[in-house]
C-alpha atoms as a PDB file:
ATOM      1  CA  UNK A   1       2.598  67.142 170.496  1.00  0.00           C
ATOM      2  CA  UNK A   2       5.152  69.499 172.489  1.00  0.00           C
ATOM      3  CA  UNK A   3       6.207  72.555 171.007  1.00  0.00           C
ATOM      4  CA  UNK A   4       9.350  73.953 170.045  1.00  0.00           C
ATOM      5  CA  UNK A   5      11.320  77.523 169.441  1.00  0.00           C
ATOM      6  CA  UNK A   6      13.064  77.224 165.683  1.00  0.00           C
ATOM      7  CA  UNK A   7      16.261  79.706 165.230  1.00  0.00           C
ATOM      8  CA  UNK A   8      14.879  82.695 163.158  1.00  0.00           C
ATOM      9  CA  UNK A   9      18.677  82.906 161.519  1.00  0.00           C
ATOM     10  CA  UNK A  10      18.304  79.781 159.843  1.00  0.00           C
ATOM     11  CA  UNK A  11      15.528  81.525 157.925  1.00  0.00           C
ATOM     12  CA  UNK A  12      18.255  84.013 156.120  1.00  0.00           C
ATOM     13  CA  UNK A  13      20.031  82.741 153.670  1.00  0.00           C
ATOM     14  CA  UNK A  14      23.250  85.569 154.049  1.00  0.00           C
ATOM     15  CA  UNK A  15      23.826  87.667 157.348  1.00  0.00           C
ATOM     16  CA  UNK A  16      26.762  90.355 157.989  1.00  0.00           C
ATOM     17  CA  UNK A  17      27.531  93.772 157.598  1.00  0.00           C
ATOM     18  CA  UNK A  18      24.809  95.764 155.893  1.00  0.00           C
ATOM     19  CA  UNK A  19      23.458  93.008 154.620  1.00  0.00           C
ATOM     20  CA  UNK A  20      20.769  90.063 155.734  1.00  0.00           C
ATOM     21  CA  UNK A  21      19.361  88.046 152.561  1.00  0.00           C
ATOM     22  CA  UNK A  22      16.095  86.556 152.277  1.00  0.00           C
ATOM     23  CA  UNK A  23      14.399  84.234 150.600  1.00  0.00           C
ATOM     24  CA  UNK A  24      11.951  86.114 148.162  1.00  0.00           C
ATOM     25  CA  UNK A  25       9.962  84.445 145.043  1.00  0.00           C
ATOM     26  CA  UNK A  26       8.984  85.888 141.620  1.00  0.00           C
ATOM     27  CA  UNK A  27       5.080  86.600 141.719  1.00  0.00           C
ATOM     28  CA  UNK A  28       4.692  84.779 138.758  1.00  0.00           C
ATOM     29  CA  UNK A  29       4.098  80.660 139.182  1.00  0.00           C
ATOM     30  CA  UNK A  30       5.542  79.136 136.347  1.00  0.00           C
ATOM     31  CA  UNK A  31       2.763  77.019 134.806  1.00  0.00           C
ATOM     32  CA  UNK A  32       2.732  74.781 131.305  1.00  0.00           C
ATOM     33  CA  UNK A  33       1.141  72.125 132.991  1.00  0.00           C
ATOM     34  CA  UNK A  34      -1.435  70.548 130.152  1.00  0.00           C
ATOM     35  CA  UNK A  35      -4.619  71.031 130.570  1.00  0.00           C
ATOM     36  CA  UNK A  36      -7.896  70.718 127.719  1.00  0.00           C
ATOM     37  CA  UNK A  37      -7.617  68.420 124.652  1.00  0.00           C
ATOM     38  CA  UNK A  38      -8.674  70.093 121.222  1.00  0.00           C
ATOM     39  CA  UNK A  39     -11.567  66.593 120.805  1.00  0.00           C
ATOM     40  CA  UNK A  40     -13.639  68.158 123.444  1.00  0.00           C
ATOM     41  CA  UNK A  41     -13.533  72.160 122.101  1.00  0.00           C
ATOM     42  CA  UNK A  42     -14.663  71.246 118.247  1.00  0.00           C
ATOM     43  CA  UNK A  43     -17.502  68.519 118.528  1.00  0.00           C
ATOM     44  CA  UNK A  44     -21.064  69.716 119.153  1.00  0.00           C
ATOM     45  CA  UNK A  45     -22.557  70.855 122.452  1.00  0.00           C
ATOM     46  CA  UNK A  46     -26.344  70.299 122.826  1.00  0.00           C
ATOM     47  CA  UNK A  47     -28.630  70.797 126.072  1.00  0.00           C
ATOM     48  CA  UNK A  48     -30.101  67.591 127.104  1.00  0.00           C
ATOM     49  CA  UNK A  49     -33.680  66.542 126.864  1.00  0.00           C
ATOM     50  CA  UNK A  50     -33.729  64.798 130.016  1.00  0.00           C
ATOM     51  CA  UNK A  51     -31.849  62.151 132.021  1.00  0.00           C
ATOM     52  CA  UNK A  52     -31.910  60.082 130.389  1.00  0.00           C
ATOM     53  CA  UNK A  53     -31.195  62.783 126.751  1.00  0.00           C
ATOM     54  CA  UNK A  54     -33.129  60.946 123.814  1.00  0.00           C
ATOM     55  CA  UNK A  55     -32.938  61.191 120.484  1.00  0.00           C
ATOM     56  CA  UNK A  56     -34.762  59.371 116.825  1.00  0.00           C
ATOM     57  CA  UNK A  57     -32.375  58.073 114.721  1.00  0.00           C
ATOM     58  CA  UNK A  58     -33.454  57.570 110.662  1.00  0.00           C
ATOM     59  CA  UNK A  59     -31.500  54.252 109.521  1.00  0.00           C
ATOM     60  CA  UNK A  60     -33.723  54.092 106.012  1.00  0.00           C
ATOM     61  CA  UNK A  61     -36.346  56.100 103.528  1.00  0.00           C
ATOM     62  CA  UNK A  62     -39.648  54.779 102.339  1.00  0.00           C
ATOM     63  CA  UNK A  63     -36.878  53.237  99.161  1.00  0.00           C
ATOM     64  CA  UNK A  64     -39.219  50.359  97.593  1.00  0.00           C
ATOM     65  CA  UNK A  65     -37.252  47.621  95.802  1.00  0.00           C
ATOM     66  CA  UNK A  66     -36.826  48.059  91.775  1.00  0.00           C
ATOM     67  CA  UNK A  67     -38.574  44.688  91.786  1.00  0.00           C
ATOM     68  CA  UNK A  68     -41.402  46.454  93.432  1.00  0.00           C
ATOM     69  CA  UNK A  69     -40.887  50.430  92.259  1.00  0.00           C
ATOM     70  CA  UNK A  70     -41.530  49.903  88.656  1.00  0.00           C
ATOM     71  CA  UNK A  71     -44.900  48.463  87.537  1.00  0.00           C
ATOM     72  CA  UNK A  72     -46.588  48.467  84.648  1.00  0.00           C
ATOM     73  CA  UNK A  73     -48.179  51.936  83.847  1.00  0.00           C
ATOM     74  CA  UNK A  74     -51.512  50.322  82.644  1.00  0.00           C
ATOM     75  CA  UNK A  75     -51.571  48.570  85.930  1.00  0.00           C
ATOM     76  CA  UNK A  76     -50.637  50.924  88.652  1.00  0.00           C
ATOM     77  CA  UNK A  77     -50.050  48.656  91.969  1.00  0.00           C
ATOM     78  CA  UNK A  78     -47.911  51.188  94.358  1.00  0.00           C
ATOM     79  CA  UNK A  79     -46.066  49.170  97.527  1.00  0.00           C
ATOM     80  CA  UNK A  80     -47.202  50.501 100.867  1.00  0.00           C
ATOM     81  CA  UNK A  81     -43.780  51.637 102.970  1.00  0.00           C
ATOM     82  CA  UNK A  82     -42.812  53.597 106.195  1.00  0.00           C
ATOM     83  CA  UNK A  83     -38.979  55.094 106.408  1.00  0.00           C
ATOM     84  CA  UNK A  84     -37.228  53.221 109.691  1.00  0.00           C
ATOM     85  CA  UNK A  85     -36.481  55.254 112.502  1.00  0.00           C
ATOM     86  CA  UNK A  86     -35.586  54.004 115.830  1.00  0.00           C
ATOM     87  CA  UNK A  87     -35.640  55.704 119.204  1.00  0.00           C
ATOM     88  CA  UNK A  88     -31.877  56.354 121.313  1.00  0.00           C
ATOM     89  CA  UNK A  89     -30.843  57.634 124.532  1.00  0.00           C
ATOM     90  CA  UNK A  90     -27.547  58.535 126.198  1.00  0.00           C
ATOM     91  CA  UNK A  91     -27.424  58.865 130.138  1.00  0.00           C
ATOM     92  CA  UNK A  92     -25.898  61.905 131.268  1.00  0.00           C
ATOM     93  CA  UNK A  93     -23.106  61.620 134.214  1.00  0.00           C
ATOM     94  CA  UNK A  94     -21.684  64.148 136.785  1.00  0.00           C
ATOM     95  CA  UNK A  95     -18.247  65.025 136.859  1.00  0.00           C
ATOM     96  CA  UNK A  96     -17.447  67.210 140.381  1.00  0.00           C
ATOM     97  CA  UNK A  97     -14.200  68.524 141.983  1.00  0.00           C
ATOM     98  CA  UNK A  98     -13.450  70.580 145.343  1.00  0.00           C
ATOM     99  CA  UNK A  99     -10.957  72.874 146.401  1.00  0.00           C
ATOM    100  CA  UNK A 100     -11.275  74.194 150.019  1.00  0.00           C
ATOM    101  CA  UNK A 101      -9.776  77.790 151.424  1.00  0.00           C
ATOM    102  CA  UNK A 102      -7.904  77.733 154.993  1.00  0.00           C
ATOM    103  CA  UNK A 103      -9.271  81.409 156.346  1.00  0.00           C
ATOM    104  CA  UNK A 104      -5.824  81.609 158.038  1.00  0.00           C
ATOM    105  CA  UNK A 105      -3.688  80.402 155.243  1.00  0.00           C
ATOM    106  CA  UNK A 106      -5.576  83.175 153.060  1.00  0.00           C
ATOM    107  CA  UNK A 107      -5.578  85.784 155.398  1.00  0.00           C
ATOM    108  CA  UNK A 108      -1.016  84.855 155.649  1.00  0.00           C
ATOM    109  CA  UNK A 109      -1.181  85.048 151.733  1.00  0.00           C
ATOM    110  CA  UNK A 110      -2.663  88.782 151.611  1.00  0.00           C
ATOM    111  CA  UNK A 111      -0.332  90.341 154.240  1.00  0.00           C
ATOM    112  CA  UNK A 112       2.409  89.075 152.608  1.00  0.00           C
ATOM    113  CA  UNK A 113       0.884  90.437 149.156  1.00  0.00           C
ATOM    114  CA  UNK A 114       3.394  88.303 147.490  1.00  0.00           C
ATOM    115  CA  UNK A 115       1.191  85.825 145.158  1.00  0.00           C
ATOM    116  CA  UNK A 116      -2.144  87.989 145.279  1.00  0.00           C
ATOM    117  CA  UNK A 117      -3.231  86.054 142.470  1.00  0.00           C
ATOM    118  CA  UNK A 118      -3.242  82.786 144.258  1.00  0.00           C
ATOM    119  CA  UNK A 119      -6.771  82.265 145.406  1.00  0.00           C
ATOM    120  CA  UNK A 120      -8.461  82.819 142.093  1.00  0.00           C
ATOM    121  CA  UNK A 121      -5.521  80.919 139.638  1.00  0.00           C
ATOM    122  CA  UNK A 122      -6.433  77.954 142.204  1.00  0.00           C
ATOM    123  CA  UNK A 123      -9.625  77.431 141.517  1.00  0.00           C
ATOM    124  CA  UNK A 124      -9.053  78.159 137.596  1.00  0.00           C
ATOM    125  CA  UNK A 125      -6.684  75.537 137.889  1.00  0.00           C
ATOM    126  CA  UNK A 126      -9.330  73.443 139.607  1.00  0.00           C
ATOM    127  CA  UNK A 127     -12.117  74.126 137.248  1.00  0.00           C
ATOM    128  CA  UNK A 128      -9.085  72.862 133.915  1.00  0.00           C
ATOM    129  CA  UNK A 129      -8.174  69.869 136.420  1.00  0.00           C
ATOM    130  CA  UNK A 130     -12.144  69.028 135.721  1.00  0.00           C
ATOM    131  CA  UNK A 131     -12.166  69.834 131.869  1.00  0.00           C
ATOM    132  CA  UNK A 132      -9.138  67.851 131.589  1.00  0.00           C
ATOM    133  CA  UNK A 133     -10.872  64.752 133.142  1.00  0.00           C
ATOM    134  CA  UNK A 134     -13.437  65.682 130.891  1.00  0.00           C
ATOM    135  CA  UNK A 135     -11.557  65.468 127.807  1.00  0.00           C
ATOM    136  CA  UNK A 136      -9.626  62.474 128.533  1.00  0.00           C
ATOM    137  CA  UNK A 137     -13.127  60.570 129.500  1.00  0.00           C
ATOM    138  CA  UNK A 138     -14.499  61.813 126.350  1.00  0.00           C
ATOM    139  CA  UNK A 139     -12.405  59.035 124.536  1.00  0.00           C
ATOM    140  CA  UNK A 140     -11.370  57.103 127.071  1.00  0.00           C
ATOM    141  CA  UNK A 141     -14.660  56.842 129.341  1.00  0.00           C
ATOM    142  CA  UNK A 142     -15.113  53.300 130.780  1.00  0.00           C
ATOM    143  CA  UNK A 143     -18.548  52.261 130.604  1.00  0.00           C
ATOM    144  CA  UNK A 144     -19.756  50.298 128.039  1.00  0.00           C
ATOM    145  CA  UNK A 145     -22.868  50.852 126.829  1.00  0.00           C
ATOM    146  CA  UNK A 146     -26.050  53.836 126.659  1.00  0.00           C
ATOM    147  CA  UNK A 147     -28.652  51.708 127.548  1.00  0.00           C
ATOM    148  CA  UNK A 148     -27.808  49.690 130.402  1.00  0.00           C
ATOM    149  CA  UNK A 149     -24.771  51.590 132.057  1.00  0.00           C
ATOM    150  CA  UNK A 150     -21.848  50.217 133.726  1.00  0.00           C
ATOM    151  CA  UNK A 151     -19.800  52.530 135.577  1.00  0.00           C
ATOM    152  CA  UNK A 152     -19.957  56.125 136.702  1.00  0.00           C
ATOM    153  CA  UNK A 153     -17.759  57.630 133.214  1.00  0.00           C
ATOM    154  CA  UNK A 154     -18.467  58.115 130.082  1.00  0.00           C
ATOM    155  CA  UNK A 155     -19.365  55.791 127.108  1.00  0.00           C
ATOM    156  CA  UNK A 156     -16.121  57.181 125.501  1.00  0.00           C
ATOM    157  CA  UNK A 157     -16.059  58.094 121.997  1.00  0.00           C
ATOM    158  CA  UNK A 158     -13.688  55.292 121.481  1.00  0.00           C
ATOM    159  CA  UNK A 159     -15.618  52.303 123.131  1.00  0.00           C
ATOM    160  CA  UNK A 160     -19.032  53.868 121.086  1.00  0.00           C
ATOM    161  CA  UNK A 161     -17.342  53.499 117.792  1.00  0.00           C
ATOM    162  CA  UNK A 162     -15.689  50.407 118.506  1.00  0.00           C
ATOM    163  CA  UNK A 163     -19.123  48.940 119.742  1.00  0.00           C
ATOM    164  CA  UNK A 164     -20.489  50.456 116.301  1.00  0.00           C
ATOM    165  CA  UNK A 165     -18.305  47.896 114.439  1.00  0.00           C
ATOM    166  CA  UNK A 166     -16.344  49.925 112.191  1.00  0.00           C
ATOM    167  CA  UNK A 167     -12.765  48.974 113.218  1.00  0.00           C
ATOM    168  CA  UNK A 168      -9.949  48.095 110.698  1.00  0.00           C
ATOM    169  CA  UNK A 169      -5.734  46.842 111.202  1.00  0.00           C
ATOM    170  CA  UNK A 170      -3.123  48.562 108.885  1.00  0.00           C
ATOM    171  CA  UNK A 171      -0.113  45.889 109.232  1.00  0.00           C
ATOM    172  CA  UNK A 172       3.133  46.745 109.750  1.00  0.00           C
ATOM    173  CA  UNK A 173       5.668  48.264 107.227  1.00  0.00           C
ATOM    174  CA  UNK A 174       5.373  48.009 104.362  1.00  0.00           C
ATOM    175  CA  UNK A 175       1.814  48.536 104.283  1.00  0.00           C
ATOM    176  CA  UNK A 176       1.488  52.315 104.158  1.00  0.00           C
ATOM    177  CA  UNK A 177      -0.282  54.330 106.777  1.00  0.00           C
ATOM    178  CA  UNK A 178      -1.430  56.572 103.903  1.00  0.00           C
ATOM    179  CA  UNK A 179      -2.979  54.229 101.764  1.00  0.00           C
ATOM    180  CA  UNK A 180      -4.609  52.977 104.267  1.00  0.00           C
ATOM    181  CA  UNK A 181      -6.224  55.432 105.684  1.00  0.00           C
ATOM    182  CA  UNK A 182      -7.274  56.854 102.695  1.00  0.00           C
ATOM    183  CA  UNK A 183      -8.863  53.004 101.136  1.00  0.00           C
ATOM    184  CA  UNK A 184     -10.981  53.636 104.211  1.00  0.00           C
ATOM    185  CA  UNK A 185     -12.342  56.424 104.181  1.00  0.00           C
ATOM    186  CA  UNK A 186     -13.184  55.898 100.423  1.00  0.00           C
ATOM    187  CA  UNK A 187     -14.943  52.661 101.867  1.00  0.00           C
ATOM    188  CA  UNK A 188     -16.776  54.969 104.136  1.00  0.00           C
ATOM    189  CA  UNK A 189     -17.886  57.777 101.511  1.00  0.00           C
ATOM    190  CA  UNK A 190     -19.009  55.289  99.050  1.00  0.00           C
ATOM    191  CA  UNK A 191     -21.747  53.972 101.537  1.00  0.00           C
ATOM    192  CA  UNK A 192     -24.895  53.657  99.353  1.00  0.00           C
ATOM    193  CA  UNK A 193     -27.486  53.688 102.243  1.00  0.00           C
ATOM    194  CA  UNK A 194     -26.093  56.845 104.213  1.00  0.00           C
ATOM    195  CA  UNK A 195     -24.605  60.361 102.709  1.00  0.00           C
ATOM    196  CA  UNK A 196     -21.202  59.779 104.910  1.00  0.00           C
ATOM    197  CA  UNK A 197     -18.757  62.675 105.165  1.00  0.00           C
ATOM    198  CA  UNK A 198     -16.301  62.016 107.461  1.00  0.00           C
ATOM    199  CA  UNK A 199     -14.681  65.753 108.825  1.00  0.00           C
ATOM    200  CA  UNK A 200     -11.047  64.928 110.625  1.00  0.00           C
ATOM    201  CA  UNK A 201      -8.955  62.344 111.992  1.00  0.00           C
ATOM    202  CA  UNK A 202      -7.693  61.911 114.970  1.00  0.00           C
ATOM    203  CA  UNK A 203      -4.728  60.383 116.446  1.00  0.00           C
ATOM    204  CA  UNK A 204      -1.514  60.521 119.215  1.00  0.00           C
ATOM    205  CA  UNK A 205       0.895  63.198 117.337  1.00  0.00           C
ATOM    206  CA  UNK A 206       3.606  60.166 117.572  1.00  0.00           C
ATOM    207  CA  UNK A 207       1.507  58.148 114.621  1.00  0.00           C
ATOM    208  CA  UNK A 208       0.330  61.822 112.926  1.00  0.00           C
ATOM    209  CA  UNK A 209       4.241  61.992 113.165  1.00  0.00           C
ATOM    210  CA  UNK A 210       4.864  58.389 111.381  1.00  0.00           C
ATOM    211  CA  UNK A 211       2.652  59.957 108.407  1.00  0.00           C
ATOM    212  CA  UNK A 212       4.813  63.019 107.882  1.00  0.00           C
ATOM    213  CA  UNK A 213       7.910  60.553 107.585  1.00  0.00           C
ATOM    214  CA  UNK A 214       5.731  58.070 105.256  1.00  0.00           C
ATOM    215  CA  UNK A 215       4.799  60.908 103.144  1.00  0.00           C
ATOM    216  CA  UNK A 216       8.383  62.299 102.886  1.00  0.00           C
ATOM    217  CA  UNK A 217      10.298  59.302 102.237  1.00  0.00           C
ATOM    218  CA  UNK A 218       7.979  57.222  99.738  1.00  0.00           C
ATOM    219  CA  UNK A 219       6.468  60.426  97.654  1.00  0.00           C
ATOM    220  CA  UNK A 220       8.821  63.270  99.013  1.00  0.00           C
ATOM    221  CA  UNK A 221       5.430  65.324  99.741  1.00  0.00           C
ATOM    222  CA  UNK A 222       5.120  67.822 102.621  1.00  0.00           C
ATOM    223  CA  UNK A 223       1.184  67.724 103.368  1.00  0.00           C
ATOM    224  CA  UNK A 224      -0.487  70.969 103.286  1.00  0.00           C
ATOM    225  CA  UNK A 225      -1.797  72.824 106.501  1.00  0.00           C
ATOM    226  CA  UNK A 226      -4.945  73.890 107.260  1.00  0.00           C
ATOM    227  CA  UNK A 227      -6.324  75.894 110.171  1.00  0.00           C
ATOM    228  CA  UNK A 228      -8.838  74.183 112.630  1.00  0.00           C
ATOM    229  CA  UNK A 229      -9.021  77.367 114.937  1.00  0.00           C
ATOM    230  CA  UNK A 230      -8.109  80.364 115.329  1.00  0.00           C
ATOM    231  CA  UNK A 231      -4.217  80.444 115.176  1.00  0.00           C
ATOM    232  CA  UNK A 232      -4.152  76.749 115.165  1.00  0.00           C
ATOM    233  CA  UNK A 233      -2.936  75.098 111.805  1.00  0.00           C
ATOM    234  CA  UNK A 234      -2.193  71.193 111.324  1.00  0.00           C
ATOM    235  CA  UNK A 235      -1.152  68.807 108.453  1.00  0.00           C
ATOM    236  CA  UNK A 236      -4.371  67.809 106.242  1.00  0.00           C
ATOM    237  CA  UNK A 237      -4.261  64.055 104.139  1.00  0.00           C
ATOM    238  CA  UNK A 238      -6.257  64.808 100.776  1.00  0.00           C
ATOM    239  CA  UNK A 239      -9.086  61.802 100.708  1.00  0.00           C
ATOM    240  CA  UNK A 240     -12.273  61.697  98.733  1.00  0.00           C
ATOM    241  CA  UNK A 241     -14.271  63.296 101.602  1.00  0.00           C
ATOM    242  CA  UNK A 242     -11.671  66.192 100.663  1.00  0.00           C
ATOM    243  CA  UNK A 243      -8.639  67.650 102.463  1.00  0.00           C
ATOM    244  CA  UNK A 244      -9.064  66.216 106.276  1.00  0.00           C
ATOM    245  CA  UNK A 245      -7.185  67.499 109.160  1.00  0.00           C
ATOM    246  CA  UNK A 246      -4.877  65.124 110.731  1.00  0.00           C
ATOM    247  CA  UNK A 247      -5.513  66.286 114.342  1.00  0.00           C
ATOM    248  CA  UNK A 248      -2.898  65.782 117.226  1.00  0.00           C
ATOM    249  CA  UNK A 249      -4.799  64.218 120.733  1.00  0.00           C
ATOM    250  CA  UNK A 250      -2.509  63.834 123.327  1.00  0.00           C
ATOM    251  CA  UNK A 251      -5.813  61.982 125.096  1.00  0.00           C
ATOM    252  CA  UNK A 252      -5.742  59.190 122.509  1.00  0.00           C
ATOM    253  CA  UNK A 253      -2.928  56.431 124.120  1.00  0.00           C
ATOM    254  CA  UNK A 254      -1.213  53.808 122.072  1.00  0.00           C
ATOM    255  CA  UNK A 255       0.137  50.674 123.180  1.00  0.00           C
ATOM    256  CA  UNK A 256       4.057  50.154 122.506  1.00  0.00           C
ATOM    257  CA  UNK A 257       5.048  46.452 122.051  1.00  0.00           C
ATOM    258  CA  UNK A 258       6.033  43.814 119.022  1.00  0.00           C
ATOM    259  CA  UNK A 259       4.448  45.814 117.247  1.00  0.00           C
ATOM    260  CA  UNK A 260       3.318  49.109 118.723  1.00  0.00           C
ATOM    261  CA  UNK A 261      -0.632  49.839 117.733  1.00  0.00           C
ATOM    262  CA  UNK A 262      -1.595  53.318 117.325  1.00  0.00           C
ATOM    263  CA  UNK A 263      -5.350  53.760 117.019  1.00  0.00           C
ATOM    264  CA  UNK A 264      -6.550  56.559 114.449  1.00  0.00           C
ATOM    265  CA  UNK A 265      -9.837  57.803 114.904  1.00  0.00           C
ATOM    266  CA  UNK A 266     -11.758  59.033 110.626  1.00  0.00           C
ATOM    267  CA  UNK A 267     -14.897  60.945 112.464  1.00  0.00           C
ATOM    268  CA  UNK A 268     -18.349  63.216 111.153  1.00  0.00           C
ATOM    269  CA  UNK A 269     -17.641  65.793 113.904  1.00  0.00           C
ATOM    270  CA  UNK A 270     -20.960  66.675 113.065  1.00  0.00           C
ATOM    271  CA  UNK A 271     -22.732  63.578 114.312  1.00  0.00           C
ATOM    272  CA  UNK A 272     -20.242  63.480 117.715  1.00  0.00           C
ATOM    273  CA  UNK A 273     -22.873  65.641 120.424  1.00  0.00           C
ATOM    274  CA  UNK A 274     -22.733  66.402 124.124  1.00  0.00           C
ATOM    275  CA  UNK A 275     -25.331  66.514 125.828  1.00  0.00           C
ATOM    276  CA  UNK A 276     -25.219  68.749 128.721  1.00  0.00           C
ATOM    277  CA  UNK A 277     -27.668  69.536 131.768  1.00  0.00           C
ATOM    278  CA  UNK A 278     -28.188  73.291 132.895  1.00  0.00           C
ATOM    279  CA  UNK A 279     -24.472  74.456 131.421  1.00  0.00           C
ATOM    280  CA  UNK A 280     -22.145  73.609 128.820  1.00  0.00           C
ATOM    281  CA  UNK A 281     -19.637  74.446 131.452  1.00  0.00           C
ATOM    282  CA  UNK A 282     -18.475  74.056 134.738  1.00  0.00           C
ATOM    283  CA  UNK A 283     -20.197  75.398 137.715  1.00  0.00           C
ATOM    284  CA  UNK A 284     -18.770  76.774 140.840  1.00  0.00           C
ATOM    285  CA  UNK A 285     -20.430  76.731 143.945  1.00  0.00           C
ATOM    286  CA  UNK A 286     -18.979  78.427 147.145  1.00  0.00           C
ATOM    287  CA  UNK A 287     -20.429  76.511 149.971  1.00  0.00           C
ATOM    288  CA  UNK A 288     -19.694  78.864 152.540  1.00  0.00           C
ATOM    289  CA  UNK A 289     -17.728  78.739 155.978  1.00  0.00           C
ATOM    290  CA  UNK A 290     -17.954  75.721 158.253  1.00  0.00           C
ATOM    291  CA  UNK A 291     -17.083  75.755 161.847  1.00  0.00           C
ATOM    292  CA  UNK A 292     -13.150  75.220 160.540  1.00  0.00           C
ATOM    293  CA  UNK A 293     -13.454  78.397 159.037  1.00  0.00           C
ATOM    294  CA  UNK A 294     -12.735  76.813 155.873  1.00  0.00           C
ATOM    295  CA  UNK A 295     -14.509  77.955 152.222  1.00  0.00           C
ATOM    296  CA  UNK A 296     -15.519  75.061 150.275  1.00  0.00           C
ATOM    297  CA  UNK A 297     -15.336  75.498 146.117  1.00  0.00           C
ATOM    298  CA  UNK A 298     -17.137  72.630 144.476  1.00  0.00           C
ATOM    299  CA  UNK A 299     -16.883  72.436 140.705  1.00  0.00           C
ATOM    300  CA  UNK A 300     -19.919  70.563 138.736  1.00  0.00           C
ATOM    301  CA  UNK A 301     -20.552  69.403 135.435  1.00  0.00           C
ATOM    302  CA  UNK A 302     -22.803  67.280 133.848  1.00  0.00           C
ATOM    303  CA  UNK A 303     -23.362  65.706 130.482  1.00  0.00           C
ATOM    304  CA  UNK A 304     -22.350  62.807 128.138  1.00  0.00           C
ATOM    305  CA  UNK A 305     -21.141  62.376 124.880  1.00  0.00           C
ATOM    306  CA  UNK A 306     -23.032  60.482 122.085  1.00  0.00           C
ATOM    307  CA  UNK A 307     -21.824  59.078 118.678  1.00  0.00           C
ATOM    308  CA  UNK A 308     -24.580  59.178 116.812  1.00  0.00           C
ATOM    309  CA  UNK A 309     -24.342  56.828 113.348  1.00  0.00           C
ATOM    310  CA  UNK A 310     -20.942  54.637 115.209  1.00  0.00           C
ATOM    311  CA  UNK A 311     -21.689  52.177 112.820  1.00  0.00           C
ATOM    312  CA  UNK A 312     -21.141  53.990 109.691  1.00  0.00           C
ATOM    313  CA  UNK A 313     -19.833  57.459 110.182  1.00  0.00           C
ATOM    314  CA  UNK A 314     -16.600  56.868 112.003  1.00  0.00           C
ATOM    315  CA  UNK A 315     -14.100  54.730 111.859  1.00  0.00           C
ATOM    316  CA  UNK A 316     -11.230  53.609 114.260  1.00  0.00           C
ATOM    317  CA  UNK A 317      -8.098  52.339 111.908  1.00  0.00           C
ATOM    318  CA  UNK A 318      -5.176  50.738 113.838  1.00  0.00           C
ATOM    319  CA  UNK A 319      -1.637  50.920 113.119  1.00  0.00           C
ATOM    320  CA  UNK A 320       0.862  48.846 113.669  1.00  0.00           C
ATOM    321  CA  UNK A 321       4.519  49.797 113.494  1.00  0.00           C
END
């Protein structure tokens, strides 16, 4: 490729007399690019037991039959029984980004002194680019099952619960959102084999939006708020598991169409785990400088989320409007 000379004029944007503008830049990058979801931030984080992480489940009590619990007292004959427990396992996966450092184009960056922040907001940026991967695999994770795995992602929360076989349809208007959501999630807490409690629901803030318009124009109720972290308030339903938080996901799609479906997710936070190997976090690891003088920044991470109790402690409701 043959070189050329470029006219260092064009570079100015004003010249004359006592004056030559330049182009100069405020030091600050402007930056509301979205990063984590608020799914990934509340459920638990556990270290793993292994690759793959295992785990008992208890799906019933030593609970003899009346036909078999009462006897006569004169003739004591007790039924021999063992509670039911059954052994799980969810296979962790590796999540990994780069970003790699030009020695030249760093070394440019410093004398000019005029983003000195650069270098280090880069790799932050790089490390949120992971966590947002993260999050959005979290519900959205294509394989499709913990035993026999199918592709490199996650199990996602969503495919887990779906797979677990608690899935409902609220019909278009005018079946209410509301009363839907809460018939469910009284189906849920009335269980008789298994103390459900279901903590929040989740959804797309257009649907959570659809129940603040339900609620205004059929009752002409404002739903109360309630704070989910620090600073952070939302709109809570009032159910018999008590007042849930209606949580806004931007990771949770919807479909648009004849009608639109908007999926809404009634979980036990408490029984939603990931299972992480050496770090709940991201790693860094600077791999040094190759002969292109270049630093390599390689981000890790690995771990897998498990729904433990899919088929009876969460629910996935879908809406159509």
């Amino acid at each position: 490729m043959k070189g050329q000379f470029v006219d260092l004029y064009a570079s100015a944007d004003y010249l004359g007399p006592g004056a030559i503008e330049i182009d100069r830049y405020q030091t600050e990058i402007f930056d509301i690019v979205r990063r984590r979801g608020v799914f990934g931030q509340r459920i638990k984080q556990v270290p793993a037991t292994g690759h793959p992480s295992r785990f008992f489940e208890e799906t019933a009590i030593n609970s003899p039959t009346a036909t078999l619990a009462f006897v006569d007292p004169r003739n004591i004959t007790p039924t021999v029984g063992s509670p039911t427990r059954v052994e799980l396992a969810v296979p962790l996966k590796a999540l990994v980004s780069q970003i790699n450092y030009n020695l030249f184009d760093l070394e440019v960056t410093a004398q000019q002194s005029q983003f000195a922040y650069l270098q280090a907001k880069d790799l932050a940026d790089s490390v949120d680019g992971l966590l947002r991967t993260h999050d959005v695999a979290l519900w959205n994770g294509t394989d499709t099952s913990l035993s026999s795995p199918t592709t490199l992602q996650y199990f996602g929360v969503t495919g887990q619960i779906v797979a677990g076989g608690n899935t409902t349809t609220i019909g278009v208007a005018p079946a209410s959102i509301v009363d839907g959501l809460k018939g469910t999630i009284a189906q849920m807490v009335s269980n008789s084999s298994y103390a459900v409690r279901p903590t929040a629901i989740y959804s797309n803030p257009v649907l959570l939006d659809l129940i603040d318009r339900e609620m205004k124009s059929e009752y002409n109720v404002v739903l109360n708020t309630v704070e989910i972290t620090a600073g952070l308030r939302v709109k809570a339903l009032t159910t018999q598991a008590g007042e849930l938080p209606l949580i806004p996901d931007w990771t949770i799609p919807y479909t648009t169409g004849t009608p639109s479906v908007y999926p809404v997710y009634i979980v036990t936070e408490d029984l939603i785990e990931y299972h992480w190997l050496s770090d709940p976090n991201p790693r860094v690891f600077k791999l040094g400088l190759p002969n292109a003088l270049t630093q390599q920044m390689v981000v890790v991470k690995f771990g897998a989320p498990v729904v433990k109790g899919a088929n009876f402690a969460h629910y996935q409701v879908n809406v159509q409007r």
